[in-house]
PDB file of N, CA and C in Angstrom:
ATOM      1  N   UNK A   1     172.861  62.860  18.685  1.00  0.00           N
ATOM      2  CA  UNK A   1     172.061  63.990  18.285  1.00  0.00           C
ATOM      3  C   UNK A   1     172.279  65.148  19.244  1.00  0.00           C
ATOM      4  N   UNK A   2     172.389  66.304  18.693  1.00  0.00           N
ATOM      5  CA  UNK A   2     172.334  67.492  19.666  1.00  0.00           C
ATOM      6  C   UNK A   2     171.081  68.516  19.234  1.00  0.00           C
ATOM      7  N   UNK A   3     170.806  68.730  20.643  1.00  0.00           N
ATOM      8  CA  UNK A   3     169.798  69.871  20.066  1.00  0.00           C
ATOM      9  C   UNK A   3     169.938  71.676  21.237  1.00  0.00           C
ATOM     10  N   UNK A   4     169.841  72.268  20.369  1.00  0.00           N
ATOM     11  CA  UNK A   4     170.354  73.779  20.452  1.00  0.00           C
ATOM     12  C   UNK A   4     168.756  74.670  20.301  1.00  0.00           C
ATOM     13  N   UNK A   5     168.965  75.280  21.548  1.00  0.00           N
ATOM     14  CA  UNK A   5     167.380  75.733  22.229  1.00  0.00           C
ATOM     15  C   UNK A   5     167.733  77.511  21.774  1.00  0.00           C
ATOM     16  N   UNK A   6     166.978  78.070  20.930  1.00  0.00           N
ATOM     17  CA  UNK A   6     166.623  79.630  21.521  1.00  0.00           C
ATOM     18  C   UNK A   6     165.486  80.042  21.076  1.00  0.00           C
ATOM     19  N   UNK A   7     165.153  80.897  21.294  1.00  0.00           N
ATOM     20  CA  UNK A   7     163.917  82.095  21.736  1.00  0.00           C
ATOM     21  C   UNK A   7     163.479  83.158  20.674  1.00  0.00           C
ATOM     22  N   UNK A   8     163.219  82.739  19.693  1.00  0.00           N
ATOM     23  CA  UNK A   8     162.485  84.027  18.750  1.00  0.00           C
ATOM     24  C   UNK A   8     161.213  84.290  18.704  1.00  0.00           C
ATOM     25  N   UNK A   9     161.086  85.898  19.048  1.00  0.00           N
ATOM     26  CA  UNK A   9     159.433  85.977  19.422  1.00  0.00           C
ATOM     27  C   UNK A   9     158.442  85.350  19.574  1.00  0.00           C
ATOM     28  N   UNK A  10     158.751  84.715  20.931  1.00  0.00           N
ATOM     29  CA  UNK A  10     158.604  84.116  21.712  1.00  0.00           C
ATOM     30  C   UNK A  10     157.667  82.711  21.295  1.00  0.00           C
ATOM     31  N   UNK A  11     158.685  82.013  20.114  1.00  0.00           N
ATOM     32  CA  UNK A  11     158.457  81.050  19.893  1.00  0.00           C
ATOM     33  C   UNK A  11     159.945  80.350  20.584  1.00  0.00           C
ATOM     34  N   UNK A  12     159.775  78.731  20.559  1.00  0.00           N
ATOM     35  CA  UNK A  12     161.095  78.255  21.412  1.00  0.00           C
ATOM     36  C   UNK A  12     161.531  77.346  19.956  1.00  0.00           C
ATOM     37  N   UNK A  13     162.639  77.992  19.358  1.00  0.00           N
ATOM     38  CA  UNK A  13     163.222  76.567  17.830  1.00  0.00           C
ATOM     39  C   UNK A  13     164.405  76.156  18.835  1.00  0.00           C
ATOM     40  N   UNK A  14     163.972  74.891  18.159  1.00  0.00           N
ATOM     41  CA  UNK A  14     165.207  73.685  18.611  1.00  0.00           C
ATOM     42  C   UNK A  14     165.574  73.426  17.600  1.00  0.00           C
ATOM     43  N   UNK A  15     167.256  73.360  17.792  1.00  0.00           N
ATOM     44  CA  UNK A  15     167.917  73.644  16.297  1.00  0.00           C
ATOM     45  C   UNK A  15     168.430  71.930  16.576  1.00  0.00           C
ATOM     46  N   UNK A  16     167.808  70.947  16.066  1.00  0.00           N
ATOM     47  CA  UNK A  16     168.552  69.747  16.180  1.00  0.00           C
ATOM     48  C   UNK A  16     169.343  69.215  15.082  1.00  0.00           C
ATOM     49  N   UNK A  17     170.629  68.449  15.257  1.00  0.00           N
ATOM     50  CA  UNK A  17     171.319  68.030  14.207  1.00  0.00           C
ATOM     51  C   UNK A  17     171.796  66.639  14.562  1.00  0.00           C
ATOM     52  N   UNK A  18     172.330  65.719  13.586  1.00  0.00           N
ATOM     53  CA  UNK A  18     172.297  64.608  13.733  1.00  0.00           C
ATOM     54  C   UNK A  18     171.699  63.275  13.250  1.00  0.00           C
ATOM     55  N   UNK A  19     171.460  62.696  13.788  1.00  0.00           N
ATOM     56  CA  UNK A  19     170.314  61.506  13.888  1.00  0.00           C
ATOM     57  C   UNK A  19     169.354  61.335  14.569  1.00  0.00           C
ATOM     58  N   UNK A  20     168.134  61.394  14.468  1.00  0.00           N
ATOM     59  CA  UNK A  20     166.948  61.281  15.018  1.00  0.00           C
ATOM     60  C   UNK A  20     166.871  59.416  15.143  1.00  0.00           C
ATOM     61  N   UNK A  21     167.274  58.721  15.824  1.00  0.00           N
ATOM     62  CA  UNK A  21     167.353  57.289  15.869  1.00  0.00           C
ATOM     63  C   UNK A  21     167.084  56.918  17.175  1.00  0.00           C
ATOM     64  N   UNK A  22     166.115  55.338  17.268  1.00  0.00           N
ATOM     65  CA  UNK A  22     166.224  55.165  18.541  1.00  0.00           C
ATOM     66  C   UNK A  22     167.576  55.077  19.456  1.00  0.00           C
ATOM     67  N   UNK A  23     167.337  55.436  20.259  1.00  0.00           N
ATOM     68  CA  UNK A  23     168.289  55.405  21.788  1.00  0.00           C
ATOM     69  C   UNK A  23     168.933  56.789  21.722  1.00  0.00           C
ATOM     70  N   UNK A  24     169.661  57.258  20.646  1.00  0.00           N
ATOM     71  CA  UNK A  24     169.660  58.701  20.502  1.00  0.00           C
ATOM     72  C   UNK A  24     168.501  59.557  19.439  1.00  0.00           C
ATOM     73  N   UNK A  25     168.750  60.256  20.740  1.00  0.00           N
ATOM     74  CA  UNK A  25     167.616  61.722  20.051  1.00  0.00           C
ATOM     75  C   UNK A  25     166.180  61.349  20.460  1.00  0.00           C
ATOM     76  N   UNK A  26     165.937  60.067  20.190  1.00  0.00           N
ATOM     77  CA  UNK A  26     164.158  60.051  20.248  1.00  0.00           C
ATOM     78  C   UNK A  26     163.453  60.495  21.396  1.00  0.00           C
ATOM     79  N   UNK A  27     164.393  59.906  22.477  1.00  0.00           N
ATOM     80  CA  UNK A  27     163.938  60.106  24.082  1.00  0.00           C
ATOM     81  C   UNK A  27     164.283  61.592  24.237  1.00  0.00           C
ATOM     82  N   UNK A  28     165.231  62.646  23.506  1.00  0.00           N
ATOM     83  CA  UNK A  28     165.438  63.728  24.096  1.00  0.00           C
ATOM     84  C   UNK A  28     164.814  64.667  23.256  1.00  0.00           C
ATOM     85  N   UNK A  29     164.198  64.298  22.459  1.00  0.00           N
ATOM     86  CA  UNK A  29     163.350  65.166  21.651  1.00  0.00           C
ATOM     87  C   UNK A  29     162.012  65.091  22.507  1.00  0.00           C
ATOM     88  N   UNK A  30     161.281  64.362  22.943  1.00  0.00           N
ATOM     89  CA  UNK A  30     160.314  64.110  23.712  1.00  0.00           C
ATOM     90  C   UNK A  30     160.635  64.331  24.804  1.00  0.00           C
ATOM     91  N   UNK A  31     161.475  64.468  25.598  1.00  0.00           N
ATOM     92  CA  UNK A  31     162.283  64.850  26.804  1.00  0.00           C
ATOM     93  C   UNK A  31     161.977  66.473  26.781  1.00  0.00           C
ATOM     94  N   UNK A  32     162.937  67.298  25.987  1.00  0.00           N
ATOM     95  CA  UNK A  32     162.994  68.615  25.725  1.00  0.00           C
ATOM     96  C   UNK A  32     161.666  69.239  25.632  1.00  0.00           C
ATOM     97  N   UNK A  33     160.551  68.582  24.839  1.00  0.00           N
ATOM     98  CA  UNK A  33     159.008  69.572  24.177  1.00  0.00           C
ATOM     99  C   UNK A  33     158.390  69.176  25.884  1.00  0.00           C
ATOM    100  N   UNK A  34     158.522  68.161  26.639  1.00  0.00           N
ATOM    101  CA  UNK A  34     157.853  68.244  27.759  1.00  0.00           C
ATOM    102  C   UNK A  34     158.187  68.811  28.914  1.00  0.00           C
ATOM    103  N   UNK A  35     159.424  69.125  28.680  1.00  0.00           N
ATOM    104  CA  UNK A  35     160.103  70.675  29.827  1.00  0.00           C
ATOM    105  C   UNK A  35     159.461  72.015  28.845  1.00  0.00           C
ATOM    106  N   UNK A  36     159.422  71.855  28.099  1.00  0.00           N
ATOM    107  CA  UNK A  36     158.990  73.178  27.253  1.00  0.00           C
ATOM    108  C   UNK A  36     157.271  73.209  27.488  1.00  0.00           C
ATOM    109  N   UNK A  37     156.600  72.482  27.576  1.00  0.00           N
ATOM    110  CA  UNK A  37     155.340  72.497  27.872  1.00  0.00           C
ATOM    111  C   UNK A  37     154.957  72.781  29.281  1.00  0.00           C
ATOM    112  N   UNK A  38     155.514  72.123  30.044  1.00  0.00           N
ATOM    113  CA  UNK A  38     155.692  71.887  31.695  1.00  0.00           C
ATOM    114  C   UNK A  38     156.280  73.562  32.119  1.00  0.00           C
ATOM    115  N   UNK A  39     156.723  74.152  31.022  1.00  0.00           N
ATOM    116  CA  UNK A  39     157.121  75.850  31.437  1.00  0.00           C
ATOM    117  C   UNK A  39     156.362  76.720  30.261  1.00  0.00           C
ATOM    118  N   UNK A  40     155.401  76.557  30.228  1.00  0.00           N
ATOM    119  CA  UNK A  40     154.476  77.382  29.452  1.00  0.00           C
ATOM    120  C   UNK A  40     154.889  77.687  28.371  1.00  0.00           C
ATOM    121  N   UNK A  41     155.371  76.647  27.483  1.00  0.00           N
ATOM    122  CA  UNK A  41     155.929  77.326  26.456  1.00  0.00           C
ATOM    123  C   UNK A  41     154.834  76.536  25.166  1.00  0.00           C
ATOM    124  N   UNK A  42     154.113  77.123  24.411  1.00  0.00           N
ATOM    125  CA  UNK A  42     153.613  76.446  23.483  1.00  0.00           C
ATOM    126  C   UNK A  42     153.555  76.228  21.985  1.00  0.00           C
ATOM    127  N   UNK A  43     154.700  77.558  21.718  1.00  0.00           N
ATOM    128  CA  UNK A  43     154.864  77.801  20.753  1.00  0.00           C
ATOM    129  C   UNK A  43     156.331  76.906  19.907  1.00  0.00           C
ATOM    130  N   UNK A  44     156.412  75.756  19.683  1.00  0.00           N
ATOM    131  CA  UNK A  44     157.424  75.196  19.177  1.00  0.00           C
ATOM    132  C   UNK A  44     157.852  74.702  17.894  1.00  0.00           C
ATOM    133  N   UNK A  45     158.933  75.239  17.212  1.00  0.00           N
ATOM    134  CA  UNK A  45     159.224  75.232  16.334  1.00  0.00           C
ATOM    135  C   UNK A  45     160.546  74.367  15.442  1.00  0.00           C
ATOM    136  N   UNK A  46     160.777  73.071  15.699  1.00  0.00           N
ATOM    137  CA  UNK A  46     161.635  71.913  15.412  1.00  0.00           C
ATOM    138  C   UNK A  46     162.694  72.071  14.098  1.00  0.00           C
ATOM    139  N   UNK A  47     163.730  73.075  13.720  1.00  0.00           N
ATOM    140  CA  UNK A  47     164.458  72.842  12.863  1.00  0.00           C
ATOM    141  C   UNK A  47     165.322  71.706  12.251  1.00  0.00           C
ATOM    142  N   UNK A  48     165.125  71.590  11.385  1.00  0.00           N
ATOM    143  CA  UNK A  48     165.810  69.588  10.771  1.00  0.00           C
ATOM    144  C   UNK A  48     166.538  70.061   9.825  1.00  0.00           C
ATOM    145  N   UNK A  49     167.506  71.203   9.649  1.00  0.00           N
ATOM    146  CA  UNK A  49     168.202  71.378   8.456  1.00  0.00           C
ATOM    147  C   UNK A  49     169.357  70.658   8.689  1.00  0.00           C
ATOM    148  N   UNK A  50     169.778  70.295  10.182  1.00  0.00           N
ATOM    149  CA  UNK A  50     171.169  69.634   9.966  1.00  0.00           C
ATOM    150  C   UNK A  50     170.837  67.852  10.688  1.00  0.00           C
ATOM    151  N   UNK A  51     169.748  67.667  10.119  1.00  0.00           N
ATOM    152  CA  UNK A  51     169.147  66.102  10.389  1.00  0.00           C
ATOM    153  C   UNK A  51     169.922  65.553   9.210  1.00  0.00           C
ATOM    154  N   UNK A  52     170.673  64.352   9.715  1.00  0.00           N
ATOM    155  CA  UNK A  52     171.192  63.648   8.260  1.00  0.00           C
ATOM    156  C   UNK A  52     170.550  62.439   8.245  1.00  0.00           C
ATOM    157  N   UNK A  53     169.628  62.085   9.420  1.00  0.00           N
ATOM    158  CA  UNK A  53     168.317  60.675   9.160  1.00  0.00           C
ATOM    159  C   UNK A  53     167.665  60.472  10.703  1.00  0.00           C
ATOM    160  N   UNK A  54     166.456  60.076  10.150  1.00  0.00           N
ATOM    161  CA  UNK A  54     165.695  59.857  10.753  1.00  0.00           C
ATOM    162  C   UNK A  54     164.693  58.389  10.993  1.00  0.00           C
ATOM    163  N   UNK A  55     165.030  57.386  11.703  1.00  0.00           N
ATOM    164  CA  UNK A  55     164.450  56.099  11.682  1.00  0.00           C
ATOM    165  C   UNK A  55     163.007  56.043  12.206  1.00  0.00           C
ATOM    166  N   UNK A  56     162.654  54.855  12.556  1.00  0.00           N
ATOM    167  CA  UNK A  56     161.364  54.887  12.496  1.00  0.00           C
ATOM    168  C   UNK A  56     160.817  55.629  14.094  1.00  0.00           C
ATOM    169  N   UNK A  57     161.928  55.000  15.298  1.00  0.00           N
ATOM    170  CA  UNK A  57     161.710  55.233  16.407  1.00  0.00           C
ATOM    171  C   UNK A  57     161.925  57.132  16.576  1.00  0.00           C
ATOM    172  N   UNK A  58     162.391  57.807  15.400  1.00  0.00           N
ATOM    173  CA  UNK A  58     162.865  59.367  15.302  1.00  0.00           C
ATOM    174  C   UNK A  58     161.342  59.616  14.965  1.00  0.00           C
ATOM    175  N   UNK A  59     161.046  59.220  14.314  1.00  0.00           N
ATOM    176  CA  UNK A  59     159.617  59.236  13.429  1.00  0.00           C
ATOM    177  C   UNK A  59     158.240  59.146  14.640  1.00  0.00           C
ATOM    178  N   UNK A  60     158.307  58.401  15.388  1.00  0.00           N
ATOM    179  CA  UNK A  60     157.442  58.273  16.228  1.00  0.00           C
ATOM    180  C   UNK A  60     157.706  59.534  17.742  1.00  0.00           C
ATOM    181  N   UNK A  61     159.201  59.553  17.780  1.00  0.00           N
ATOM    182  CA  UNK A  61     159.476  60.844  18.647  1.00  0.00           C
ATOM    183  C   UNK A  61     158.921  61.882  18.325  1.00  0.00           C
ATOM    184  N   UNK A  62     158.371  62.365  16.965  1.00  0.00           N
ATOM    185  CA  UNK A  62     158.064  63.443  16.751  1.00  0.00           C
ATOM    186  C   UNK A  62     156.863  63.758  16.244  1.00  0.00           C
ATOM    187  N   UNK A  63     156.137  62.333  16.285  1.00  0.00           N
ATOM    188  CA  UNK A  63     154.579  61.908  16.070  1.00  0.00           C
ATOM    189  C   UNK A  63     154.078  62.382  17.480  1.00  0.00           C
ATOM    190  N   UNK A  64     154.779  61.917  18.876  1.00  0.00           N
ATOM    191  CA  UNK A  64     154.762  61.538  19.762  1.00  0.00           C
ATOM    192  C   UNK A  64     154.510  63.273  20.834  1.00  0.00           C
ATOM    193  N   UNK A  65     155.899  64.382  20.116  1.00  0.00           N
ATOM    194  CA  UNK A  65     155.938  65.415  20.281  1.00  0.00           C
ATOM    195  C   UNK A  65     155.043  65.741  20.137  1.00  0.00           C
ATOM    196  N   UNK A  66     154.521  65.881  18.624  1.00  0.00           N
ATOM    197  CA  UNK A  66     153.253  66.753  17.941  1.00  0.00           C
ATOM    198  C   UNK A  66     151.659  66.459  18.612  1.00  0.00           C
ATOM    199  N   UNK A  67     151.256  65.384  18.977  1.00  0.00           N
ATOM    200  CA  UNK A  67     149.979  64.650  19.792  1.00  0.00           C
ATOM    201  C   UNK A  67     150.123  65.474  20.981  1.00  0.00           C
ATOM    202  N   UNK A  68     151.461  65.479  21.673  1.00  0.00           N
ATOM    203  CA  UNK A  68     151.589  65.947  23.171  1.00  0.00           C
ATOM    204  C   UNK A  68     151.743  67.380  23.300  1.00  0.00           C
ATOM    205  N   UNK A  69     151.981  68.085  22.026  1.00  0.00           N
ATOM    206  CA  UNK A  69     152.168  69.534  22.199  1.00  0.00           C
ATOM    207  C   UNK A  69     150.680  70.109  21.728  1.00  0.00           C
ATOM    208  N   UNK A  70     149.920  68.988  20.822  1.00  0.00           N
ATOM    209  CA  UNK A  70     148.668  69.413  20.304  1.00  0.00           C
ATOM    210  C   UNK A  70     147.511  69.427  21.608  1.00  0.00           C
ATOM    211  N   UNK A  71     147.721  68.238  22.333  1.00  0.00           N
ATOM    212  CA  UNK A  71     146.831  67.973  23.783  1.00  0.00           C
ATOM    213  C   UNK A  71     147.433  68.976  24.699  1.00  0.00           C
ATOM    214  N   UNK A  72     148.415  69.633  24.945  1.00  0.00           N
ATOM    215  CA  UNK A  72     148.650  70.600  25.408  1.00  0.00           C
ATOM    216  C   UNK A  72     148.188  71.900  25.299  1.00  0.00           C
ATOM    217  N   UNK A  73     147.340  71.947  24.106  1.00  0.00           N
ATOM    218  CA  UNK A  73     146.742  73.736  23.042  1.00  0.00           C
ATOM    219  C   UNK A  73     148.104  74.332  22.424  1.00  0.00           C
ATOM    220  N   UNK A  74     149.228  73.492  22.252  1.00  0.00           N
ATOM    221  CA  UNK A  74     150.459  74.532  21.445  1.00  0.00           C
ATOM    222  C   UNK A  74     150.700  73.692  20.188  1.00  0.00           C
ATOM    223  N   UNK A  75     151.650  74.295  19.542  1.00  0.00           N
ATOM    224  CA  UNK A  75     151.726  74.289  18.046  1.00  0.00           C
ATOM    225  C   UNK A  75     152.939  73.749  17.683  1.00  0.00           C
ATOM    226  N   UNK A  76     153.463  72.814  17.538  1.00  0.00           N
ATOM    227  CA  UNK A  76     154.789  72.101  16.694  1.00  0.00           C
ATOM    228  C   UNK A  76     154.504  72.436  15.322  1.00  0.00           C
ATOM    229  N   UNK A  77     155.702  72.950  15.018  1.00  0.00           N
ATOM    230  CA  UNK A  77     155.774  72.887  13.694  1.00  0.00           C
ATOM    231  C   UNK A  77     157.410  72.585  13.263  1.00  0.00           C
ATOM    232  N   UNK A  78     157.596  72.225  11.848  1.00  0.00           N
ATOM    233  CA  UNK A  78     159.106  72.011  11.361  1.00  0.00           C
ATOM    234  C   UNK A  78     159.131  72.734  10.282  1.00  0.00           C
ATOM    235  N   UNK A  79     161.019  73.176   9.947  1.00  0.00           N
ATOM    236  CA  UNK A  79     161.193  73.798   9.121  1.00  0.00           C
ATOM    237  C   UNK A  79     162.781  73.308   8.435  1.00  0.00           C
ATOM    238  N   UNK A  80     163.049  73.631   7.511  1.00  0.00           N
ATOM    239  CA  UNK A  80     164.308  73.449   6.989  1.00  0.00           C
ATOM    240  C   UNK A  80     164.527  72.003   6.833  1.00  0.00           C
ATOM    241  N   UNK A  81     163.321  71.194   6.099  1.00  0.00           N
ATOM    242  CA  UNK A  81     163.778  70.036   6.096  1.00  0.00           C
ATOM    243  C   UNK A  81     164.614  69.584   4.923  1.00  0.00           C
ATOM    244  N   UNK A  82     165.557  68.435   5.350  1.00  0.00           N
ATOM    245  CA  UNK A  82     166.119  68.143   3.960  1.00  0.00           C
ATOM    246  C   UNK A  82     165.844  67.102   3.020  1.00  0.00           C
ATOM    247  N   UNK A  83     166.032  67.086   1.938  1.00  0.00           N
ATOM    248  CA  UNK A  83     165.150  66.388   1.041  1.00  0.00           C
ATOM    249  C   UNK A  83     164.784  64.660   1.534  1.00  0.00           C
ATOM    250  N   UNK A  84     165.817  64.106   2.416  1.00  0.00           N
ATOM    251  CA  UNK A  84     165.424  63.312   2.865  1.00  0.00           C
ATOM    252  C   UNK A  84     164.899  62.902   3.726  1.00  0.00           C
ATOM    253  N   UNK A  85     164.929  63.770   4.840  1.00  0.00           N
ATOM    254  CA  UNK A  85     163.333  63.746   5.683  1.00  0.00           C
ATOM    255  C   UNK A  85     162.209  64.450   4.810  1.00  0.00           C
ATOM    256  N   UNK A  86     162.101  65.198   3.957  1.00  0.00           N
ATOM    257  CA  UNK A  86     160.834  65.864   3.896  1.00  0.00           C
ATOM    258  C   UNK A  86     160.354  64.266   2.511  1.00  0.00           C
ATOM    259  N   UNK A  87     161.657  63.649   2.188  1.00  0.00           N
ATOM    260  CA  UNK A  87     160.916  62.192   1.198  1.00  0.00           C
ATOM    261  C   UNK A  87     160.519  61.084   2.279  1.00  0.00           C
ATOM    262  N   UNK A  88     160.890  61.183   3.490  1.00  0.00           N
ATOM    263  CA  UNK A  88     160.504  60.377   4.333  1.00  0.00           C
ATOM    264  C   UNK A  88     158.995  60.824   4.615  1.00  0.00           C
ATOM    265  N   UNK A  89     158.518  61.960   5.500  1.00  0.00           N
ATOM    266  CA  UNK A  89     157.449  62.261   5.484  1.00  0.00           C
ATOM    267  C   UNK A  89     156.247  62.295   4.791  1.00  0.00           C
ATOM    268  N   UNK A  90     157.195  62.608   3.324  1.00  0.00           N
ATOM    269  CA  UNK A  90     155.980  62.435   2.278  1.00  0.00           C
ATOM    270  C   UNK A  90     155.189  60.836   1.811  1.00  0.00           C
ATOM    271  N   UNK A  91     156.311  60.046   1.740  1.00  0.00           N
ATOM    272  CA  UNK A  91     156.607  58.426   2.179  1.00  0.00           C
ATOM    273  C   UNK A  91     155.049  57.798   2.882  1.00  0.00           C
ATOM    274  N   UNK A  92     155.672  58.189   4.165  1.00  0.00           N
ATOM    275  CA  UNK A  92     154.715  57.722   5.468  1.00  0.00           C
ATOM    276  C   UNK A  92     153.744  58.837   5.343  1.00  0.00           C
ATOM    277  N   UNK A  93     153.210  59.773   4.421  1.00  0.00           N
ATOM    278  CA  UNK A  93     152.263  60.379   4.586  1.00  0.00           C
ATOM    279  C   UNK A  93     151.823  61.378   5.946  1.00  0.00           C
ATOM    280  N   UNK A  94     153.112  61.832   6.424  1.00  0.00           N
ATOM    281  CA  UNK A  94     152.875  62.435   7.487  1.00  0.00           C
ATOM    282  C   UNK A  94     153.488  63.965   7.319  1.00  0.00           C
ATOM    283  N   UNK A  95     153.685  64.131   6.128  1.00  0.00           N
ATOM    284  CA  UNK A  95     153.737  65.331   5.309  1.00  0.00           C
ATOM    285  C   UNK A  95     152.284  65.983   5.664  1.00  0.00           C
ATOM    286  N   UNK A  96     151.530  65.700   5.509  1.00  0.00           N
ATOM    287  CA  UNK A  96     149.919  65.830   5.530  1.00  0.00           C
ATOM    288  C   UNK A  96     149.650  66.274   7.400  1.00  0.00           C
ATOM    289  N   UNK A  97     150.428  65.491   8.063  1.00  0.00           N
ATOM    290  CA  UNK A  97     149.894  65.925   9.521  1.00  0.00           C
ATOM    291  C   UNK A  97     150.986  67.226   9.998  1.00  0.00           C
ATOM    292  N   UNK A  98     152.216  67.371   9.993  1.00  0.00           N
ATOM    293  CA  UNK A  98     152.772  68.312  10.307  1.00  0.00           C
ATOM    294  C   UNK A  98     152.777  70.025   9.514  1.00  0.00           C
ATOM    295  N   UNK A  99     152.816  71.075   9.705  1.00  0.00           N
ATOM    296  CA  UNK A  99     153.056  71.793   8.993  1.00  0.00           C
ATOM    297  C   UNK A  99     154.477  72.338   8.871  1.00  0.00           C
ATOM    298  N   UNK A 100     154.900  72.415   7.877  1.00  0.00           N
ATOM    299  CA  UNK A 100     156.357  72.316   7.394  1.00  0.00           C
ATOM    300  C   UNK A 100     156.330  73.626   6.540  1.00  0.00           C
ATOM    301  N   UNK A 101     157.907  74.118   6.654  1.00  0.00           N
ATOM    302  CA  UNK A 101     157.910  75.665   5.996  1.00  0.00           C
ATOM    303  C   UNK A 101     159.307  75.282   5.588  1.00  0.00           C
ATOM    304  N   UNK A 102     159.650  76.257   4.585  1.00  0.00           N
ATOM    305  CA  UNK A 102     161.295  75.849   4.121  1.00  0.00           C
ATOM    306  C   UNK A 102     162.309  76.976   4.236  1.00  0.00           C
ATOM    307  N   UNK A 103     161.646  78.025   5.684  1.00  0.00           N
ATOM    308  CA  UNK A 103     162.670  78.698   5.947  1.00  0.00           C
ATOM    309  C   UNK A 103     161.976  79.324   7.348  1.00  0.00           C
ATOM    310  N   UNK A 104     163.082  79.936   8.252  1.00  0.00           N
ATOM    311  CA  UNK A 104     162.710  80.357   9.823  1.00  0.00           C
ATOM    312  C   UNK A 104     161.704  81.552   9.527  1.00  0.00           C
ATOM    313  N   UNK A 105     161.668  82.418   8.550  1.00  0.00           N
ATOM    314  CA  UNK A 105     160.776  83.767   8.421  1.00  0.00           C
ATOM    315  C   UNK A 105     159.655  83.195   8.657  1.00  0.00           C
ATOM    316  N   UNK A 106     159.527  82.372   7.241  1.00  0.00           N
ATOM    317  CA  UNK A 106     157.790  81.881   7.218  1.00  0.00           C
ATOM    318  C   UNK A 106     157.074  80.973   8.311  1.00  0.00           C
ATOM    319  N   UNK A 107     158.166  80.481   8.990  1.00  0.00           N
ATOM    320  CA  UNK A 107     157.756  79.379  10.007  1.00  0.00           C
ATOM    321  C   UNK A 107     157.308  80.737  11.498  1.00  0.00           C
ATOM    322  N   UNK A 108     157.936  81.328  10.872  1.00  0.00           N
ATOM    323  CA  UNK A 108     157.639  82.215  12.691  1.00  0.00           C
ATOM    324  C   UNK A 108     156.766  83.575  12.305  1.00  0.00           C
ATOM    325  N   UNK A 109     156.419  83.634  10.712  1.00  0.00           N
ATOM    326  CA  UNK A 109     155.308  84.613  11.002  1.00  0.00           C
ATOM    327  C   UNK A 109     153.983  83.503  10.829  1.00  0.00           C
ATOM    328  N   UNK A 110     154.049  81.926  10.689  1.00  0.00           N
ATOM    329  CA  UNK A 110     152.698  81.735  10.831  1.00  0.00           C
ATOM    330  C   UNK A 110     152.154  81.630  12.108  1.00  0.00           C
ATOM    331  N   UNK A 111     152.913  81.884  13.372  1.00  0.00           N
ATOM    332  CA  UNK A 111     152.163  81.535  14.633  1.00  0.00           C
ATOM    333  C   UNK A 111     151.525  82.823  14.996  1.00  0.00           C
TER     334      UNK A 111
END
């Protein structure tokens, strides 16, 4: 998994692509939002357009994110999901806990 960091008004999107699977990605997705918290950053915004899957241990990385950025006072949100994470989410019903947008405009004028 790689993930690709920049800065739009003055929200922080992480452009990740890949696999969200244990041993890769899970630990550095949770890795990354807690340097981003640990530097005042609270505004985070998780792009998944070039996610090609996500397992259960990806699933809990970003359960895991969202709890720790929420106990922090900042805002995770995702955008650009593809139909098979956003059927995964809907799945496990965690469609319902994240807020999800299906493009960078709308995701960065809701903060």
């Amino acid at each position: 998994m790689d993930i690709k960091e920049r800065v739009v008004e003055s929200v922080s999107v992480l452009d990740l692509s890949g696999k969200i699977v244990l041993g890769e990605g899970d630990i550095q997705i949770k890795e990354r939002i807690r340097d981003l918290l640990s530097d005042g950053q609270r505004k985070i915004l998780l792009n998944l357009g070039d996610v090609s899957y996500i397992d259960s241990a990806g699933l809990g990385a970003l359960i895991s994110s969202y709890a720790t950025t929420k106990r922090e006072g900042g805002h995770l949100k995702l955008v650009n999901l593809t139909k098979r994470v956003q059927d995964l989410l809907a799945i496990t019903k965690l469609i319902t806990v994240f807020e999800t947008f299906d493009n960078e405009k709308e995701a960065l004028e809701s903060y």
